[in-house]
Protein backbone atom coordinates (compact mmCIF):
# COMPACT_ATOMS: atom_id res chain seq x y z
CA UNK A 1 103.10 89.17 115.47
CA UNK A 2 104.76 92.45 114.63
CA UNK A 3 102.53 92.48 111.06
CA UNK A 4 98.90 92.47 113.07
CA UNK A 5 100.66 94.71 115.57
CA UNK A 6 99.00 98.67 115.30
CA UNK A 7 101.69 99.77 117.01
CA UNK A 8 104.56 98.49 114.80
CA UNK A 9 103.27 98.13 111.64
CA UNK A 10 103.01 100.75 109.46
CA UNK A 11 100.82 100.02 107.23
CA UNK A 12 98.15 101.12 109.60
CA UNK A 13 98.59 104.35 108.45
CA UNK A 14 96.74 103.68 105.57
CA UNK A 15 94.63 100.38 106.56
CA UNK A 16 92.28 99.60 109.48
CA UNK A 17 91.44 95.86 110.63
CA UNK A 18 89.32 93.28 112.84
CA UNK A 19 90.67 89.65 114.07
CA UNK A 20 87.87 86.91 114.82
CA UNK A 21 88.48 84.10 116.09
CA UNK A 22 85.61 81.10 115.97
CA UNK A 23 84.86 78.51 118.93
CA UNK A 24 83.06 75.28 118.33
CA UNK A 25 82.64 73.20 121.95
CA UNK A 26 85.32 75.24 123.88
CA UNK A 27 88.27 74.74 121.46
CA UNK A 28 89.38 77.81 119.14
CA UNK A 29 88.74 76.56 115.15
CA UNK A 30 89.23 79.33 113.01
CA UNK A 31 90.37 82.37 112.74
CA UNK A 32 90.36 85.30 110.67
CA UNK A 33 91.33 89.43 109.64
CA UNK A 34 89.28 91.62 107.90
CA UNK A 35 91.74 94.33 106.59
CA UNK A 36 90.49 97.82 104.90
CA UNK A 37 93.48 99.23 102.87
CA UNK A 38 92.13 102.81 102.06
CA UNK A 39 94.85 103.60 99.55
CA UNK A 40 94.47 100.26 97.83
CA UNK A 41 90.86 101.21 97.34
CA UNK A 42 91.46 105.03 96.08
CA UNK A 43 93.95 104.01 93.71
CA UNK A 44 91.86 101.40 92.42
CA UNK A 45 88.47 103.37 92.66
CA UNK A 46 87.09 100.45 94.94
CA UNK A 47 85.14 99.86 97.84
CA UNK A 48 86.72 96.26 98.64
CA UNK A 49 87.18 94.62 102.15
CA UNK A 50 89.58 92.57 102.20
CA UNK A 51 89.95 88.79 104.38
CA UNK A 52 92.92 87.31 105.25
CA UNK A 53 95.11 85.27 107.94
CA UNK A 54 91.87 82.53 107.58
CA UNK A 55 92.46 79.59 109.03
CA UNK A 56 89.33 77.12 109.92
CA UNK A 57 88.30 73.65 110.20
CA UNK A 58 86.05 71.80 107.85
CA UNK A 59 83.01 72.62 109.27
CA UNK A 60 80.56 75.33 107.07
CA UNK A 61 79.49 76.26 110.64
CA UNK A 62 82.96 77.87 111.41
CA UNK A 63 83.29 79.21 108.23
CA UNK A 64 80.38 80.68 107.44
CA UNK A 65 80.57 82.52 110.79
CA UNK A 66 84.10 83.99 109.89
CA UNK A 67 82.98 85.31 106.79
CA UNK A 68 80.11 86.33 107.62
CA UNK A 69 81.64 88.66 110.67
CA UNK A 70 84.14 90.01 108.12
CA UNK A 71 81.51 91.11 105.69
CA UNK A 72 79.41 92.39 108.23
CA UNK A 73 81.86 94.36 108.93
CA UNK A 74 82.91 95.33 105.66
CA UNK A 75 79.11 96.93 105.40
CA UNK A 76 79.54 98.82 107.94
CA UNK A 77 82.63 100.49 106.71
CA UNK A 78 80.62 101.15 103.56
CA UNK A 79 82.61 98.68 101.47
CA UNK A 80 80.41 96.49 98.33
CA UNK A 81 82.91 93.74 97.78
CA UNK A 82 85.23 91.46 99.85
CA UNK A 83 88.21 89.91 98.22
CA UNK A 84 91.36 87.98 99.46
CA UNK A 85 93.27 86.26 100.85
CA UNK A 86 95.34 89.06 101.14
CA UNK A 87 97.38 91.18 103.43
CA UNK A 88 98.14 94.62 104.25
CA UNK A 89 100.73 94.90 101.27
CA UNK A 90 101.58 93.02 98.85
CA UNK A 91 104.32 91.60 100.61
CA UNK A 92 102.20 89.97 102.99
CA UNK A 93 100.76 86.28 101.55
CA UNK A 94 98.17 85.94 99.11
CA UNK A 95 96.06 83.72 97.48
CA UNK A 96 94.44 80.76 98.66
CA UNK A 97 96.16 77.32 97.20
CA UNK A 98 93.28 75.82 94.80
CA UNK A 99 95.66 73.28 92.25
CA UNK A 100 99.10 71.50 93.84
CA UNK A 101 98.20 70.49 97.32
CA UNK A 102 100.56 67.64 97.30
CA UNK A 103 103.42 70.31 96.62
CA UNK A 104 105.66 71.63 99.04
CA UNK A 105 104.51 75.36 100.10
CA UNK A 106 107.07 77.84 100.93
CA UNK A 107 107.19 80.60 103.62
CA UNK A 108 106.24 83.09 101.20
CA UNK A 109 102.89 81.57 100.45
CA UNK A 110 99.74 80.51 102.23
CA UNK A 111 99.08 76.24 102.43
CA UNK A 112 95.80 75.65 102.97
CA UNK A 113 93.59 72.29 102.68
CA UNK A 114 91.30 71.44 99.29
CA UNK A 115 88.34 71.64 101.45
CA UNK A 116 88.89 75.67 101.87
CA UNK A 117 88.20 76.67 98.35
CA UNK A 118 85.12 74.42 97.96
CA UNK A 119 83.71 76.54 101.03
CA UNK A 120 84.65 79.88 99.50
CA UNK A 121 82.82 78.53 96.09
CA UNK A 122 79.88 77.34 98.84
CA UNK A 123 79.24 80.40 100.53
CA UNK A 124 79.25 82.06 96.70
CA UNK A 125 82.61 83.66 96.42
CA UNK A 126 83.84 83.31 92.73
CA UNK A 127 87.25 83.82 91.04
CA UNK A 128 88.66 87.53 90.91
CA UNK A 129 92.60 86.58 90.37
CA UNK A 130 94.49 83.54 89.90
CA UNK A 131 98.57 83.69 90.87
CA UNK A 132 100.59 81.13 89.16
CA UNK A 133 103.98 79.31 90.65
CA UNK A 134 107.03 77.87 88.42
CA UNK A 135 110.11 75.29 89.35
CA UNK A 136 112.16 76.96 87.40
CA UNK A 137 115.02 74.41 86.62
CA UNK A 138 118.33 75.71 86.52
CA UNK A 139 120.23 74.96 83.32
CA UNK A 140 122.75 72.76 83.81
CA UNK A 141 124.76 73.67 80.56
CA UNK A 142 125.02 77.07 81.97
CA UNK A 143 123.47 80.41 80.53
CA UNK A 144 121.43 80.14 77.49
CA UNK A 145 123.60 81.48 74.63
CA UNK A 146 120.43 83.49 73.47
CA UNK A 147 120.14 84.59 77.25
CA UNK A 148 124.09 85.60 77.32
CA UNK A 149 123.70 87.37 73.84
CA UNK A 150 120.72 89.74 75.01
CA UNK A 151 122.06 90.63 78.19
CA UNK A 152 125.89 92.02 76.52
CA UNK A 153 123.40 93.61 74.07
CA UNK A 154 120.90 95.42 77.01
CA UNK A 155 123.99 96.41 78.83
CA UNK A 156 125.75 98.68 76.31
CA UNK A 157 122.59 99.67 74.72
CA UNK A 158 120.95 101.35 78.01
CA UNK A 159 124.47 101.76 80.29
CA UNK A 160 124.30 99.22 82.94
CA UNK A 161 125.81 97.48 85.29
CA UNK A 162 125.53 94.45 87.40
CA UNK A 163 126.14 94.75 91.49
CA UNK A 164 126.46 92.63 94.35
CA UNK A 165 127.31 92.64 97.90
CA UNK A 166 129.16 91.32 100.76
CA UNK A 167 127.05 92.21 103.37
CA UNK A 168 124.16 94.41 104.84
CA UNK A 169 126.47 97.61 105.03
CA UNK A 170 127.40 97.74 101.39
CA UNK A 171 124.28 96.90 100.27
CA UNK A 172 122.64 99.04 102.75
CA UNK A 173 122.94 102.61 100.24
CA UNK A 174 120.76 100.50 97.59
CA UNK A 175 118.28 99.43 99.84
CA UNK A 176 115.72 102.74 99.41
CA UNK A 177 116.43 102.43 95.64
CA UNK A 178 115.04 99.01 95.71
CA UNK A 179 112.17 99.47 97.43
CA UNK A 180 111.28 102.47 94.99
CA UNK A 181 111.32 100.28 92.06
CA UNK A 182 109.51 97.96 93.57
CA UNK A 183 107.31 100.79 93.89
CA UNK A 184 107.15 101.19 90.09
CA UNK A 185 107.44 97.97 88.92
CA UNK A 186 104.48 96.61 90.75
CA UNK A 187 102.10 99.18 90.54
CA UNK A 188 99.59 97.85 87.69
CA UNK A 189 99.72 94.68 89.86
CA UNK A 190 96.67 93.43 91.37
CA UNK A 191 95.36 95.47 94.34
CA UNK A 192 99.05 97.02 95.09
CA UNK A 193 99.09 100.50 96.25
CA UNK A 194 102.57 102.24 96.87
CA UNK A 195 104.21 101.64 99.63
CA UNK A 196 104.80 104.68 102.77
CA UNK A 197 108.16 106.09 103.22
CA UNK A 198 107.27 104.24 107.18
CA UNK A 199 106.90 100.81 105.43
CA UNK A 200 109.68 100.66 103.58
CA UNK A 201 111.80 101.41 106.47
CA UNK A 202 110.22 98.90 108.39
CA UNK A 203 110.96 96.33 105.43
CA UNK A 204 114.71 97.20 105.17
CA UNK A 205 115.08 96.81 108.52
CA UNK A 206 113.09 93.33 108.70
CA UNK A 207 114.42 91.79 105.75
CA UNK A 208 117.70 93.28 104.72
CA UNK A 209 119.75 91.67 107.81
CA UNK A 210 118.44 88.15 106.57
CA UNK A 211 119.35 88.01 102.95
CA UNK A 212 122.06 86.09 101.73
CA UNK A 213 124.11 88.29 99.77
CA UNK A 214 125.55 86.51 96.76
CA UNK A 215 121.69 85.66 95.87
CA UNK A 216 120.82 89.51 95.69
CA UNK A 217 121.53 91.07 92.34
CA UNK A 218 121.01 94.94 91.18
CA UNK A 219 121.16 96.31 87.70
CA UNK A 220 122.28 99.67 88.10
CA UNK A 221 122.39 102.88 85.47
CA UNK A 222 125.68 103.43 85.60
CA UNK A 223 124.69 107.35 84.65
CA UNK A 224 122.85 108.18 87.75
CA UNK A 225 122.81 104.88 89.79
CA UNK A 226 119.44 104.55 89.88
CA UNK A 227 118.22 100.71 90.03
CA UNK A 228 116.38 99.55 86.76
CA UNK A 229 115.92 96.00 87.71
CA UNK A 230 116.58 93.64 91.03
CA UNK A 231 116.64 89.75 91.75
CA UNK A 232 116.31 88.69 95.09
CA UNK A 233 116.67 84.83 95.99
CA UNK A 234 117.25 82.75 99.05
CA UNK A 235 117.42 79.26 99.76
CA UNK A 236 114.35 77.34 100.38
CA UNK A 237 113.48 77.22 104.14
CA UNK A 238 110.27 74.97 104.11
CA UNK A 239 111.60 71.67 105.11
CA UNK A 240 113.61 73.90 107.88
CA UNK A 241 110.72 75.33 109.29
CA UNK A 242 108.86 71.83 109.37
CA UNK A 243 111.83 70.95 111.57
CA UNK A 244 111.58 74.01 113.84
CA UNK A 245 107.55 73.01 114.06
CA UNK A 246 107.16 76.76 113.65
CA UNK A 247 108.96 77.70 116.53
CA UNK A 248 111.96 79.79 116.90
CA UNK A 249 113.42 78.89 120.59
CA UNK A 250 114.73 76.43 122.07
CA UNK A 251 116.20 74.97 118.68
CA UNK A 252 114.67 76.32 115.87
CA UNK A 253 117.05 79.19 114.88
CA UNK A 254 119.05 75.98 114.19
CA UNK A 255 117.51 74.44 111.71
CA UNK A 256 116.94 77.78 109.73
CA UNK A 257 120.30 79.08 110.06
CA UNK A 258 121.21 75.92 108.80
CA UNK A 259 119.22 76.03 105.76
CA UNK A 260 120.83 80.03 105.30
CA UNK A 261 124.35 78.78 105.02
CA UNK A 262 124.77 75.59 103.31
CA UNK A 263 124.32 74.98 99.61
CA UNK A 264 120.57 74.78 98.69
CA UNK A 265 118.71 72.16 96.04
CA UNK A 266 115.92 74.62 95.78
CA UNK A 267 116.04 78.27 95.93
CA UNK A 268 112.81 80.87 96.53
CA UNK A 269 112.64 83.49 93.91
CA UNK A 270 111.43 86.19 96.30
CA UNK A 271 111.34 89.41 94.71
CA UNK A 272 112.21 90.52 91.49
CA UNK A 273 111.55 93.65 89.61
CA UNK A 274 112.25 96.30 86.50
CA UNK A 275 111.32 99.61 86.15
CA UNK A 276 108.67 99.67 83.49
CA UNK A 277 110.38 101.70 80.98
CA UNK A 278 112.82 98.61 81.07
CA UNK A 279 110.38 96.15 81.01
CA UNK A 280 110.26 93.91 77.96
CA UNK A 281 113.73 95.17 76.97
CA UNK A 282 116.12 92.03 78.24
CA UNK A 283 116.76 93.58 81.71
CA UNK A 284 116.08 90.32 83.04
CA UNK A 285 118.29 88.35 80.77
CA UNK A 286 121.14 90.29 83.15
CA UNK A 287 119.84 89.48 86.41
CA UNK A 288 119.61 85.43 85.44
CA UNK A 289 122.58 85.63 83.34
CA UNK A 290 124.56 86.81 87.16
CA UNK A 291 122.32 84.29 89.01
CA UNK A 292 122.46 81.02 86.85
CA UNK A 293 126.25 80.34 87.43
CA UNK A 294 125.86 81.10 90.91
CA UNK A 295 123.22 78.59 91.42
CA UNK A 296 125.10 75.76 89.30
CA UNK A 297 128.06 76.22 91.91
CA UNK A 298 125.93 75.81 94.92
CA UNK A 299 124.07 72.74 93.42
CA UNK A 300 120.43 74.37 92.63
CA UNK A 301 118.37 71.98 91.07
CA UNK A 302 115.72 74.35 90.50
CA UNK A 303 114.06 77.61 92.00
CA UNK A 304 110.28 78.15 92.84
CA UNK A 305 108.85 81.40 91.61
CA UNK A 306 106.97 82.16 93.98
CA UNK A 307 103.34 83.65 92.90
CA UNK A 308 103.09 85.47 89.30
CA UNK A 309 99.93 86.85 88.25
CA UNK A 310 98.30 84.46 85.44
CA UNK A 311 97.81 88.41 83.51
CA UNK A 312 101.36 89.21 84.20
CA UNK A 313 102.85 87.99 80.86
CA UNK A 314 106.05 90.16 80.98
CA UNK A 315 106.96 88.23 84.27
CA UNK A 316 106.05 84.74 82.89
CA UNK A 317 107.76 85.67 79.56
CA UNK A 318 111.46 85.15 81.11
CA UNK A 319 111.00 81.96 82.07
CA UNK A 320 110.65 80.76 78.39
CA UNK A 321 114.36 80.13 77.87
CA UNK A 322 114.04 77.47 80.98
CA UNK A 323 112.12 74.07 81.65
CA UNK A 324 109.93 74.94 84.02
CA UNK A 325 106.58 73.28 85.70
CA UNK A 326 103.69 75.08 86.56
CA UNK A 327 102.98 72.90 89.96
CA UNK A 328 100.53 75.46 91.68
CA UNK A 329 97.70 77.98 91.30
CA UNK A 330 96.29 80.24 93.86
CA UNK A 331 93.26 82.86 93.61
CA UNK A 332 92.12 85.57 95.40
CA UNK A 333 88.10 84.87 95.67
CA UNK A 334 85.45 88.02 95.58
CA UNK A 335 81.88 88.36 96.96
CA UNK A 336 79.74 90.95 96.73
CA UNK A 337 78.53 92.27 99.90
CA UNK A 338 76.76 95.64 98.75
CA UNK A 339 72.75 96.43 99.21
């Protein structure tokens, strides 16, 4: 609610958007957001519309009206191309599910049917971006030696140091530092544009009070404190918000409290990021050489990645030390929609 909110979100400071909603005899059965992020499109030299928050039955009725109000609308704002599904940011979901429907999604990604990509491909939207997603499986014989060797080695070569944190307070003065690595790290990613000084306040405040603390690691310069690299985890809250049946009151701050505090079998691999100069250099070997032991005392059978670009190979390069699975593929679809 807050995120389609003008009022509280800031990222209307830099995007404008519609909501539709489609009606087929009386009952509401589809919906959708067409979102215009102006400093996505100047740093990217683009004049891109984007869609997102689709839902829709399978009729090609409903969804050819949805799409066809947010590229209508798209033309009038002068754009040439719609893309998505995407958000405002990048930390909003992305991707529509095309390969691992029978998988479990989690709350960082969208779920969606098979029959919604076959009416993107339909209505002649074609492939612009594919994310991939990893179980990671968590070594049971502990760190990889070559893993534990690299990270002593990146340590004393570049001066750093591994943090963590008790609560929100302490890890409160690291929280801007984060956020403006993220900043770095992610900026040759797909359609990101740099977040506001306004949206990264509204972030920490969100997020920050719901982490779980010994799942957040920094690597710090130990020269300046700045934060080269960061690994943020949590335990996997799908099956708790099937319980809650997506509501929060009367009971379902149980279950998802529940699934905060006890010891997970799967953990989400939220965020994770390294300041390019770093990149490629073993920074990561430190945040997984802090995390693996953690995860073997809680009882972590494996972690989900989350989406990773299929063109990010620096990301999909530190999982080589691991067995993993790659169990799903999403992809942001494009249509062009100029004159």
């Amino acid at each position: 609610m807050m995120t389609l909110d003008k009022q509280k979100n800031p990222a209307f400071e830099v995007c404008e958007a519609i909501f539709f909603l489609a009606y087929k005899n009386g009952k509401i059965a589809g919906r959708i957001a067409g979102i215009i992020n102006r400093k996505s499109n100047e740093t990217w030299q683009q004049k891109r519309v984007r869609f997102g928050f689709v839902d829709f039955i399978d009729d090609a009725e409903v969804a050819d009206a949805l799409f066809k109000a947010v590229e209508d609308w798209g033309k009038s704002k002068g754009m040439t191309e719609i893309h998505g599904p995407l958000g405002f940011t990048d930390l909003d979901h992305e991707g529509m599910l095309i390969d691992g429907f029978d998988q479990l999604g989690t709350i960082a990604t969208i779920y969606n049917y098979p029959y919604y990509p076959k009416h993107l491909e339909r209505m002649g939207y074609t492939k612009d971006q594919d994310w991939h997603e990893f179980k990671i499986f968590v070594p049971r014989e502990g760190i990889p030696e070559k893993h534990q060797r690299i990270g002593e080695i990146v340590k004393k070569k570049y001066g750093l140091k591994i943090m963590k944190f008790k609560n929100a307070k302490s890890l409160m003065p690291y929280a801007q530092k984060v956020f403006q690595t993220l900043n770095e790290a992610y900026a040759p990613l797909y359609g990101f544009s740099r977040l506001t000084q306004k949206q990264i306040d509204y972030y920490i405040n969100m997020y920050i009070p719901m982490l779980r603390y010994d799942l957040v690691t920094l690597i710090v310069r130990e020269a300046d404190d700045v934060v080269v690299g960061f690994g943020i985890s949590l335990p996997n809250l799908s099956h708790a918000m099937q319980k809650a049946k997506g509501k929060f009151l009367p009971f379902g701050w149980f279950y998802l409290l529940k699934a905060l505090k006890t010891k997970p079998k799967v953990v989400d691999l939220y965020l994770t990021g390294v300041l390019p100069e770093y990149q490629n250099k073993g920074v990561n070997a430190l945040l997984f050489n802090d995390l693996i032991p953690i995860y073997n005392k809680l009882g972590v059978i494996y972690a989900e990645s989350n989406p990773e670009l299929e063109t990010n190979n620096a990301v999909q390069a530190q999982w080589d030390y691991f067995k993993r699975e790659h169990h799903k593929t999403r992809r942001a679809f494009i249509k062009n929609i100029g004159d």
